[in-house]
Protein backbone atom coordinates (compact mmCIF):
# COMPACT_ATOMS: atom_id res chain seq x y z
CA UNK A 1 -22.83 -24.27 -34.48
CA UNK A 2 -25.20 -21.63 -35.82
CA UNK A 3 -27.64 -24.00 -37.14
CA UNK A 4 -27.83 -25.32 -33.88
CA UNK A 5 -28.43 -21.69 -32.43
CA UNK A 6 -31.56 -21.25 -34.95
CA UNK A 7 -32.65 -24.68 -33.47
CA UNK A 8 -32.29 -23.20 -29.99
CA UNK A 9 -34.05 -19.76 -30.29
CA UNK A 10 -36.79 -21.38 -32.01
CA UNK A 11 -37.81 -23.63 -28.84
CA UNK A 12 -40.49 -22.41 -26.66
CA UNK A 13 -37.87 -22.43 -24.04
CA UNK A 14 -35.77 -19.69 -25.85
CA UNK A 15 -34.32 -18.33 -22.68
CA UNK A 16 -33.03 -21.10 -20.35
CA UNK A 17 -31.71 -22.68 -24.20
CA UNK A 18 -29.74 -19.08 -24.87
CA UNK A 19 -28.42 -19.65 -21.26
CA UNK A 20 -26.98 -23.00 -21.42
CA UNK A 21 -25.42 -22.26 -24.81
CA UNK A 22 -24.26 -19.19 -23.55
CA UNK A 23 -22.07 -21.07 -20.87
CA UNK A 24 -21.04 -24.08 -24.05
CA UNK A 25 -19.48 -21.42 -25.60
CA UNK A 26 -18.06 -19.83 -22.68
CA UNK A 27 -16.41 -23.06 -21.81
CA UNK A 28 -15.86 -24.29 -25.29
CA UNK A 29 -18.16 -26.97 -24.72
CA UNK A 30 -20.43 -28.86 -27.39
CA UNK A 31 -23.80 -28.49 -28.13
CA UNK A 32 -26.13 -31.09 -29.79
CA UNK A 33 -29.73 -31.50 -31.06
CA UNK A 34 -31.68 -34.61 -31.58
CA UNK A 35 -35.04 -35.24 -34.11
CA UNK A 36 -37.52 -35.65 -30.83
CA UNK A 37 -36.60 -32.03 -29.74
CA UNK A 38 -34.10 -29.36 -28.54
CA UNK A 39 -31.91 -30.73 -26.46
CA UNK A 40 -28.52 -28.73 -24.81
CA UNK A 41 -25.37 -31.05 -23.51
CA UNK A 42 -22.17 -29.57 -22.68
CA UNK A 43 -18.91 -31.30 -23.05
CA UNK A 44 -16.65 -29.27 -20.09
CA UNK A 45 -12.42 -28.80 -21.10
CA UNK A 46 -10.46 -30.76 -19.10
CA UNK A 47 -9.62 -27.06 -18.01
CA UNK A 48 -12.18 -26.84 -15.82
CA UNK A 49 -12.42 -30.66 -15.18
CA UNK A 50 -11.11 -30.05 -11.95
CA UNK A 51 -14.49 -27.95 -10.72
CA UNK A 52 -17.21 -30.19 -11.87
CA UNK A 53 -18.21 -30.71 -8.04
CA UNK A 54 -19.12 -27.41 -8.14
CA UNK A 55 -21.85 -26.47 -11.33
CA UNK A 56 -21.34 -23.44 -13.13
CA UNK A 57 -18.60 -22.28 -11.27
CA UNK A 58 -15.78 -20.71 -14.79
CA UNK A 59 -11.97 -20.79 -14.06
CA UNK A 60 -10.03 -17.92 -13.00
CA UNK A 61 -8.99 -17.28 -16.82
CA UNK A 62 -12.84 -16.66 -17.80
CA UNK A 63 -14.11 -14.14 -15.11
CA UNK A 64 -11.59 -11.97 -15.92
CA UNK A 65 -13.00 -11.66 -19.38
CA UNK A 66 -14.97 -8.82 -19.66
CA UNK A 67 -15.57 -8.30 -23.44
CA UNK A 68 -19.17 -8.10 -25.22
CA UNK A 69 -20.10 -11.29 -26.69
CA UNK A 70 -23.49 -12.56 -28.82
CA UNK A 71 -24.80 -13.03 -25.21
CA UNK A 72 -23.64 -10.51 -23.33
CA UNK A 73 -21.14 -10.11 -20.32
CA UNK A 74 -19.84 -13.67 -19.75
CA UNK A 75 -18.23 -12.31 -16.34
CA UNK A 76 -21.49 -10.64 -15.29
CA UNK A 77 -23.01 -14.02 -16.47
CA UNK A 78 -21.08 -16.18 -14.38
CA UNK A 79 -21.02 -13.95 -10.78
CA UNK A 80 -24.69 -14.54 -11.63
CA UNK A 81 -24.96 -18.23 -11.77
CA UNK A 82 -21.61 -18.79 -9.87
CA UNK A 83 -22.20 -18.32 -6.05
CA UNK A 84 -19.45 -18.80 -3.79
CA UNK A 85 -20.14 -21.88 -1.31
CA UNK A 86 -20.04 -21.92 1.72
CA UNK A 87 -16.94 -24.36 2.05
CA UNK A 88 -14.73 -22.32 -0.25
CA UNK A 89 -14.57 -19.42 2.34
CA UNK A 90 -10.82 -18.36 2.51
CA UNK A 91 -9.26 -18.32 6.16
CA UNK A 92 -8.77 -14.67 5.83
CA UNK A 93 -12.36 -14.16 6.75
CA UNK A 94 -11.50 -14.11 10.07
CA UNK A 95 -8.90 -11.33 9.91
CA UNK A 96 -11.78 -8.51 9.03
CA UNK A 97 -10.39 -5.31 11.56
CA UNK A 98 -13.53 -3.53 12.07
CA UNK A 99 -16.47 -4.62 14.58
CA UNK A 100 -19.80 -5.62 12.79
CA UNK A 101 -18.32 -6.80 9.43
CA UNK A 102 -18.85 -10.41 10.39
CA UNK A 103 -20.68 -10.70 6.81
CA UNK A 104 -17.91 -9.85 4.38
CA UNK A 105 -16.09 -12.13 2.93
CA UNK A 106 -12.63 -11.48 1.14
CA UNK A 107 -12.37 -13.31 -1.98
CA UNK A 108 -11.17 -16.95 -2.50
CA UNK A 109 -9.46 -18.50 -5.11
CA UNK A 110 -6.77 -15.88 -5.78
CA UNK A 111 -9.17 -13.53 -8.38
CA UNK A 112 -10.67 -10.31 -8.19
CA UNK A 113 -14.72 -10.93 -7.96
CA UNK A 114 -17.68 -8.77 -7.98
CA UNK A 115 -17.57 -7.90 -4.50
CA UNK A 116 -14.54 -7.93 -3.95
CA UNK A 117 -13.05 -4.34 -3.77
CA UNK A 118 -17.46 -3.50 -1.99
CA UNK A 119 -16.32 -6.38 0.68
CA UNK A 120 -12.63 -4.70 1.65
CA UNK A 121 -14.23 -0.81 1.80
CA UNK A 122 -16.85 -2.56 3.98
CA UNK A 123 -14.29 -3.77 6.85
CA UNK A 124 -12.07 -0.45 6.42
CA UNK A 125 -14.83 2.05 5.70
CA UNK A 126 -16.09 2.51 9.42
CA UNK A 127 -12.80 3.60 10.66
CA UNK A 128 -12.04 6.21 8.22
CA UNK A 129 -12.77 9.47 9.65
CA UNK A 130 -12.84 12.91 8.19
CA UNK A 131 -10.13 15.47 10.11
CA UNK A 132 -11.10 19.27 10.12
CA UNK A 133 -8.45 21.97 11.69
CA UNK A 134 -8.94 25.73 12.43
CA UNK A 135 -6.83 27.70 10.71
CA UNK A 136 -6.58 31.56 11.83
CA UNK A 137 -3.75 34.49 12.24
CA UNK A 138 -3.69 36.06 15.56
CA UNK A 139 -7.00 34.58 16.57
CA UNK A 140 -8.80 34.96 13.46
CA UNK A 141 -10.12 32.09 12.05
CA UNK A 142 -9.28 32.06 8.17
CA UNK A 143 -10.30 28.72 7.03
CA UNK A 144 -9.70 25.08 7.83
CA UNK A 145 -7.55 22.38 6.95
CA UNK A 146 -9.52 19.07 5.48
CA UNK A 147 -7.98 15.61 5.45
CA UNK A 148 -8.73 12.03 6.61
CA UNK A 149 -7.56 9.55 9.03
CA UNK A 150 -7.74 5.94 10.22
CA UNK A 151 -8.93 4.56 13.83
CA UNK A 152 -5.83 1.88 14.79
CA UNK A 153 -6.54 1.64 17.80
CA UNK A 154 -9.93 1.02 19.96
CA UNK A 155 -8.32 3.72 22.84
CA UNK A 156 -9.21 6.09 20.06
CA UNK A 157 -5.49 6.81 18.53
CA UNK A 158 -5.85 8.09 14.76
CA UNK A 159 -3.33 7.74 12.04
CA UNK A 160 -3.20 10.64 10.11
CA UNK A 161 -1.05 12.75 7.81
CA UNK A 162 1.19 15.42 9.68
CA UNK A 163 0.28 18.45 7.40
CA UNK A 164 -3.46 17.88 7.80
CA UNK A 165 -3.26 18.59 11.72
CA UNK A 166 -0.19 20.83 12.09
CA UNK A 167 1.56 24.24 11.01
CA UNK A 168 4.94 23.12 9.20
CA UNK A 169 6.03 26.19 10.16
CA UNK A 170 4.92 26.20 13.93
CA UNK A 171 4.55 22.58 14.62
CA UNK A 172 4.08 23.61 18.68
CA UNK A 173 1.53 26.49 18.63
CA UNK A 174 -0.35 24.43 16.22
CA UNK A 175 -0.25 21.13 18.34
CA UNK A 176 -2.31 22.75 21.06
CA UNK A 177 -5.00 23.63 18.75
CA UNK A 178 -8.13 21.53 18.52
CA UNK A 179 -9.12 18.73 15.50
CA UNK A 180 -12.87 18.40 14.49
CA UNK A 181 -13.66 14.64 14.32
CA UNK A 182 -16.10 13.20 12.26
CA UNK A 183 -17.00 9.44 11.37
CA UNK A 184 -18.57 7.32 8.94
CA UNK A 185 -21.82 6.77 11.90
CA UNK A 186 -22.15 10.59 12.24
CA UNK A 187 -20.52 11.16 15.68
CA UNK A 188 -18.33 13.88 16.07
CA UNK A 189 -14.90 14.19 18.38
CA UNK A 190 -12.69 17.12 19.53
CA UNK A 191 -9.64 15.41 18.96
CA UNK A 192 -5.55 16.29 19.68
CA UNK A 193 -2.54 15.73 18.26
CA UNK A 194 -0.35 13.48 20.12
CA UNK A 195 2.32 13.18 17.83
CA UNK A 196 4.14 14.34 14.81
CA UNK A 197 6.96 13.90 12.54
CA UNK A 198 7.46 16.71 9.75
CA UNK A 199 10.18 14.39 7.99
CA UNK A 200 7.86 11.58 7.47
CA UNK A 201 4.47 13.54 7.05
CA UNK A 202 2.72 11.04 9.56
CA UNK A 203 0.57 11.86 12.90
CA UNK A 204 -1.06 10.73 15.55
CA UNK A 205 -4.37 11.69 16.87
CA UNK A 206 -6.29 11.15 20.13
CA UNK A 207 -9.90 11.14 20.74
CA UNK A 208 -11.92 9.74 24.01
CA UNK A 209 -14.76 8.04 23.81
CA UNK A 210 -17.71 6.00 25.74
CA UNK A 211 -18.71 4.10 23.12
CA UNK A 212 -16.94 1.56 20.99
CA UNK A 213 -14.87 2.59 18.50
CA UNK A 214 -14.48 0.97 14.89
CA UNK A 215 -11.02 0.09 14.21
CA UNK A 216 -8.56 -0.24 11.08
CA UNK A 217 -5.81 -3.55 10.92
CA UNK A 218 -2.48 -2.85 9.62
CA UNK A 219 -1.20 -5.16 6.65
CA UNK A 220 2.22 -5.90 5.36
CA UNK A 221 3.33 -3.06 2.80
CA UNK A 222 6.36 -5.50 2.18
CA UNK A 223 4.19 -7.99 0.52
CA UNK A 224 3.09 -5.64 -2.36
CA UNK A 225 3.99 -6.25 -5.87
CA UNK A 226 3.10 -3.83 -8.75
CA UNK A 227 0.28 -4.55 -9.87
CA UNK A 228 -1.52 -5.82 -7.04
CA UNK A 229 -5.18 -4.47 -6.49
CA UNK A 230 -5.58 -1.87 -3.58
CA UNK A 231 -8.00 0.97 -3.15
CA UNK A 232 -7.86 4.66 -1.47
CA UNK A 233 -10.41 5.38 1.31
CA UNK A 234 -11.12 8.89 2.11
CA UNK A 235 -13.19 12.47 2.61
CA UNK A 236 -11.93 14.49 -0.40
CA UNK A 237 -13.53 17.70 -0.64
CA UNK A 238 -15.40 16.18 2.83
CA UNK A 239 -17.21 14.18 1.05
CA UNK A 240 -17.24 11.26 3.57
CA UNK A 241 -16.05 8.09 2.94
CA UNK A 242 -15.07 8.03 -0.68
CA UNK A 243 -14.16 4.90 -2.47
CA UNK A 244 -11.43 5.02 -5.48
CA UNK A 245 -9.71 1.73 -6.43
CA UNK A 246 -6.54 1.39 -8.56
CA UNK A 247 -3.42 -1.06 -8.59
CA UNK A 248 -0.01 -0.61 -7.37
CA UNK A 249 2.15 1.19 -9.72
CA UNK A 250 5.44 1.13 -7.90
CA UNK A 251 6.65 -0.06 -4.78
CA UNK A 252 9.77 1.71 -3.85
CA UNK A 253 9.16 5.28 -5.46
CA UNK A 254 12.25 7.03 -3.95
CA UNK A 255 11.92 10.72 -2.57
CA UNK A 256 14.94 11.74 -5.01
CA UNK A 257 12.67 10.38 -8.26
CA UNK A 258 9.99 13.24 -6.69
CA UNK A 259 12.51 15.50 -6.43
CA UNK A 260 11.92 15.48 -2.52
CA UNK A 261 15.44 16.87 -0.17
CA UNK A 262 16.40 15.38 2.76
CA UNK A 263 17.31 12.09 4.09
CA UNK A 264 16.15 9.42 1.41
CA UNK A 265 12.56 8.07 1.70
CA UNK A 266 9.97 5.61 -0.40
CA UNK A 267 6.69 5.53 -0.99
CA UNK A 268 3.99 3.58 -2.62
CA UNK A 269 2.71 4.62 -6.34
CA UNK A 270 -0.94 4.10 -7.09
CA UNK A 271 -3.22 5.14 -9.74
CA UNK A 272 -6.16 5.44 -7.67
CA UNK A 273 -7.59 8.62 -7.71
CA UNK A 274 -6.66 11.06 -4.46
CA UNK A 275 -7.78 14.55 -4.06
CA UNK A 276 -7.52 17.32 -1.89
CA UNK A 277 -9.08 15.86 1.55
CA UNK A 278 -7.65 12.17 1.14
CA UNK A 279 -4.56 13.11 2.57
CA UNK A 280 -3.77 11.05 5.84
CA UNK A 281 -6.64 8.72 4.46
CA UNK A 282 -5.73 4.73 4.35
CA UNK A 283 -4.83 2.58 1.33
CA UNK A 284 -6.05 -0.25 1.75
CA UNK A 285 -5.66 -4.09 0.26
CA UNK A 286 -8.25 -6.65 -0.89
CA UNK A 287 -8.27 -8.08 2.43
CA UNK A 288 -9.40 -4.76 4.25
CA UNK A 289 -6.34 -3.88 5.32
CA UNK A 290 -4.27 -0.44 5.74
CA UNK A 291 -1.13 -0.84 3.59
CA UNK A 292 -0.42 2.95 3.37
CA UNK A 293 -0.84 6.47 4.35
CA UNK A 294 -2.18 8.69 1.43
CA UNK A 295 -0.38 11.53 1.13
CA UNK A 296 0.46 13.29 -2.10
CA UNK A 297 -0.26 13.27 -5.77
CA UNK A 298 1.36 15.27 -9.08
CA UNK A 299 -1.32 18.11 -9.35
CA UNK A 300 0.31 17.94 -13.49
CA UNK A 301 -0.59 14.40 -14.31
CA UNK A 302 -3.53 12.34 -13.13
CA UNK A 303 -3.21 8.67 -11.62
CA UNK A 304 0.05 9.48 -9.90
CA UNK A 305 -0.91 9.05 -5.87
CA UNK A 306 2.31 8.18 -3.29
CA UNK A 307 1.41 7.01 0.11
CA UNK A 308 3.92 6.13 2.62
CA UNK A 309 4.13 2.78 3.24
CA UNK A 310 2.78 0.83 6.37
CA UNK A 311 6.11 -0.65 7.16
CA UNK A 312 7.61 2.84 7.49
CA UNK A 313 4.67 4.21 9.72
CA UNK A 314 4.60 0.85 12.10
CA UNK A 315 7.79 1.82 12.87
CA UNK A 316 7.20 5.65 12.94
CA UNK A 317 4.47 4.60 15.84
CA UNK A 318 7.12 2.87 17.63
CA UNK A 319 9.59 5.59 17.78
CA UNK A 320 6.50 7.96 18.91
CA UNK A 321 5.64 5.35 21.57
CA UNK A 322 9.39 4.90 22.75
CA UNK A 323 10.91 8.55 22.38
CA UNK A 324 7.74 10.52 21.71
CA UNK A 325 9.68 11.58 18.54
CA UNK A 326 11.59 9.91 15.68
CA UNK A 327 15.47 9.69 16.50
CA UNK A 328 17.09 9.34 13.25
CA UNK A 329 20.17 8.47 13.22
CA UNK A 330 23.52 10.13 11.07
CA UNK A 331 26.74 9.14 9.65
CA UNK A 332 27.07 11.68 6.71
CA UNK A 333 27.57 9.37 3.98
CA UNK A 334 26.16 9.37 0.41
CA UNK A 335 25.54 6.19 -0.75
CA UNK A 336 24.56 3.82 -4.51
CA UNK A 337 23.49 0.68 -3.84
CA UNK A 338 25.40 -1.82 -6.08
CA UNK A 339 24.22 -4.33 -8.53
CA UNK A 340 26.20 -7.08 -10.65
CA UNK A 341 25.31 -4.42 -13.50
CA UNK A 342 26.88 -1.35 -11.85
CA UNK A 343 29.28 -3.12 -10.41
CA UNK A 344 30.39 -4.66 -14.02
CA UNK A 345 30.67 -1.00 -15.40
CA UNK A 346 32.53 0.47 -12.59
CA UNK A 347 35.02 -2.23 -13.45
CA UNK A 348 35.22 -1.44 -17.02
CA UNK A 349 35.92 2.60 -15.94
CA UNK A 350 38.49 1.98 -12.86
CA UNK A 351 40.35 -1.51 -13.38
CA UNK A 352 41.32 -1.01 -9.64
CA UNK A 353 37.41 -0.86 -7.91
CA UNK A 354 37.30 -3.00 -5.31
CA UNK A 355 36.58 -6.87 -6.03
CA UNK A 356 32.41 -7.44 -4.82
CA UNK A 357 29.55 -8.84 -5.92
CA UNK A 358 27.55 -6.61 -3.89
CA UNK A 359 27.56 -3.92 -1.15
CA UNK A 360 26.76 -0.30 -0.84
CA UNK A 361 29.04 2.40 -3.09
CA UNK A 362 30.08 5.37 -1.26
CA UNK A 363 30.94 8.24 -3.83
CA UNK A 364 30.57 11.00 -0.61
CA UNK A 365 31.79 11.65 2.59
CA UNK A 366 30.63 15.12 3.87
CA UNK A 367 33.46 16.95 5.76
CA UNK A 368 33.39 16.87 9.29
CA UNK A 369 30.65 14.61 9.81
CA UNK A 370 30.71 11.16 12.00
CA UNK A 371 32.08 8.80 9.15
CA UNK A 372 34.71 11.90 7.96
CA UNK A 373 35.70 11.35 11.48
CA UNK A 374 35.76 7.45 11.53
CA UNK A 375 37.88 7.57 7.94
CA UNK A 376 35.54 6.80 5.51
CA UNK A 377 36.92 7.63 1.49
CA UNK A 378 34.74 8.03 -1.23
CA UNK A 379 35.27 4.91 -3.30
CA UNK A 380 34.46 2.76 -0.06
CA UNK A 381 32.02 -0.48 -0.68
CA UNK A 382 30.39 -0.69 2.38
CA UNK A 383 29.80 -4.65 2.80
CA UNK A 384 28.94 -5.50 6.65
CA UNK A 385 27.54 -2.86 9.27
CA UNK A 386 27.50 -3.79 12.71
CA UNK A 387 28.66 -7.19 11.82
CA UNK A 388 25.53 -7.65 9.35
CA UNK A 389 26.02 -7.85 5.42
CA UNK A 390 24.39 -5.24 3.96
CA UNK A 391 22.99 -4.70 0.12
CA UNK A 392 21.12 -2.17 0.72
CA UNK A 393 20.86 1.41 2.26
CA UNK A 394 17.23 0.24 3.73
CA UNK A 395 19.17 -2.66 5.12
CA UNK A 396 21.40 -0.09 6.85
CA UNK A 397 19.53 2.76 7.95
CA UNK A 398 17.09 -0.27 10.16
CA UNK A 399 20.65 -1.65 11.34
CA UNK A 400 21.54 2.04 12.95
CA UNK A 401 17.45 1.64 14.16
CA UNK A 402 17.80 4.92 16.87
CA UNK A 403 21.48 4.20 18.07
CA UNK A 404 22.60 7.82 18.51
CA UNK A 405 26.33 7.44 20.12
CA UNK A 406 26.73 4.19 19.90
CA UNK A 407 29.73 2.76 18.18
CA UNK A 408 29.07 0.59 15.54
CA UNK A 409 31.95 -1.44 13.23
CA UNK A 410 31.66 -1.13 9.52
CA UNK A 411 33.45 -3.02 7.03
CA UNK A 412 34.47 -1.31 3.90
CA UNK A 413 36.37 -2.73 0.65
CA UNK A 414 38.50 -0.55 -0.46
CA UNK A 415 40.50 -0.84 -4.09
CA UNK A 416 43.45 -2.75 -4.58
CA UNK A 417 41.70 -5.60 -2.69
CA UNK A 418 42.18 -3.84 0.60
CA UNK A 419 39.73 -4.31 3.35
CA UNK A 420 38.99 -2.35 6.17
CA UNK A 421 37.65 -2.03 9.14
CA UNK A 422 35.87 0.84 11.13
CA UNK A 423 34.17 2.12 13.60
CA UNK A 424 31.73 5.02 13.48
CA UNK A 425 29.23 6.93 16.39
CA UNK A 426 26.00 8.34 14.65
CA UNK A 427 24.95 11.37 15.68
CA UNK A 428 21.14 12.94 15.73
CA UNK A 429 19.83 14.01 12.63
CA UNK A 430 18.81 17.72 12.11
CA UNK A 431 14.88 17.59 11.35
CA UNK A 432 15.78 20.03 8.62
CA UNK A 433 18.46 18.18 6.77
């Protein structure tokens, strides 16, 4: 092979030669050389067999390469003499949320490509808007609070983060003040807060205006896996519309792990970098769009980011719609989720644990609380709720939804093979519990 290199870069034609032998040993190919002249062939791996309609275009294992070679950046290489046709759009084209981003194009093929993490901030980036609130004491104006926001709605309704826009400790006084809005085209808003939850850090902001708005779509948090690309959009520091990008480090980070009180909560884990500002700013997916609500990170370690996930806030907004306020519902139990694992130990330790596969393990009942009052023992396996099976507390806490009083039948095994059945009536959560 490197005699036939010398042949090569001795041709008056040195650079289309290195090119085509560049891609032969990309693709393991062949390369051959007769007595009349230099001459380049390439023999393409059944691999790639499968693309040959298309010329030059490398499989999915080879653009992710992104090692030096004798030639250079084979991934570079290929985005270079690879462009997408046409015909190979994906159908998710047409899902782009914000007006005038006709002209990106998420990527196709299942791969992460040169544009693809530019094309996503493109559709997201003109609804991001930076958030800037007073704050005083007794009417004198001490600094402001900075964070970000997203446009969901073309009526002017931004999601934001509840501690950007509001006192935690006077959530009223502070919900008459006035929020500075800026956006990515330069126009600014005197915006108010429409709604809050403390609980769940997540806000709603209203602005009016005679012009179109840009607007955000909300994705699927529910289809993440770790792993999976996403990036942070943002005004940290207020500088507008900052980029980061990062993966998915954890799906279901629970509040305990952070060492969070209160009722039990989970939040998406990124490494993308967030900052002081990027706080009710979007995270966002390869397809442009929002799959979380930025909203912390460990000021000890870097790439450790938690957002609350878009699942949780869809349903947030619905509560706010509904109630103007999320109900959230109480039983006073403590509660394990089971696994065959756990469930194989437990065993081993108490001969006489109730016979499941699955179901919910509740090692608490507070005193005096709803299920005290229904009879729930610690010890219980929780396995249906509201005639549902359940295997997990998720599973449960959407069953009870915002059914304050109602009565709702809950079947428990209890040791000794003994099952039970009972009824409980959730009360009203206290905000500060």
């Amino acid at each position: 092979m490197m005699n036939l290199l010398g042949s090569a870069v001795s041709s008056s034609k040195r650079s289309s030669v290195l090119r085509v032998v560049a891609v032969a040993t990309a693709t393991s190919g062949v390369v051959y050389s007769t007595d009349t002249g230099t001459r380049i062939s390439v023999a393409i791996p059944e691999s790639i067999q499968e693309s040959k309609s298309l010329p030059w275009q490398f499989s999915q294992s080879l653009i992710h390469r992104t090692e030096q070679s004798l030639f250079g950046n084979l991934a570079a290489f290929s985005a270079r003499v690879s462009p997408k046709p046409e015909a190979a759009a994906s159908n998710d084209e047409k899902r782009a949320p914000v007006e005038d981003s006709d002209s990106v194009k998420p990527p196709s093929g299942g791969f992460l490509g040169r544009d693809t993490i530019a094309n996503a901030a493109a559709r997201i980036g003109p609804a991001v808007v930076n958030l800037s609130v007073p704050q005083g004491f007794h009417g004198i104006t001490t600094g402001k609070s900075i964070g970000s926001g997203t446009i969901i709605d073309a009526d002017g309704t931004i999601l934001t983060c509840a501690h950007v826009v509001v006192d935690f400790q006077s959530i009223r006084q502070s919900s008459k003040g006035r929020v500075d809005v800026t956006l990515q085209d330069g126009r600014t808003f005197e915006g108010v807060v429409l709604n809050a939850d403390l609980q769940s850090d997540i806000a709603l902001v209203k602005i009016n205006s005679k012009t179109p708005l840009p607007t955000a779509k909300l994705g699927f948090s529910s289809k993440l896996r770790p792993g999976d690309w996403v990036i942070a959009v943002g005004c940290p520091l207020s500088l507008q519309n900052t980029i980061t990008a990062g993966i998915v480090s954890c799906v279901d980070r629970k509040s305990s792990d952070l060492g969070l009180r209160g009722t039990g909560r989970e939040y998406l884990q990124t490494d993308c970098a967030i900052n002081a500002g990027n706080s009710g700013g979007p995270l966002v997916n390869l397809d442009g769009e929002v799959i979380g609500v930025n909203i912390m990170k460990v000021l000890a370690a870097d790439g450790l980011g938690f957002s609350v996930p878009i699942d949780s806030v869809s349903k947030i907004i619905e509560h706010f719609k509904k109630s103007g306020r999320v109900i959230r519902p109480w039983i006073g139990l403590k509660m394990i989720e089971l696994n065959k694992m756990i469930i194989a130990q437990l065993k081993e330790r108490y001969p006489m644990f109730p016979d499941v596969e699955k179901g919910i393990l509740v090692p608490t009942v507070i005193p005096g609380s709803p299920a005290d009052r229904a009879g729930f023992k610690p010890g219980d396996v929780v396995v249906r709720f509201d005639g549902k099976p359940v295997d997990t507390i998720k599973e449960l806490i959407e069953i009870m939804d915002d059914r304050v009083g109602q009565r709702i039948r809950v079947v428990v095994e209890r040791s000794s093979k003994e099952t039970v059945t009972l009824e409980v009536i959730p009360e009203e959560a206290n905000p500060d519990m």
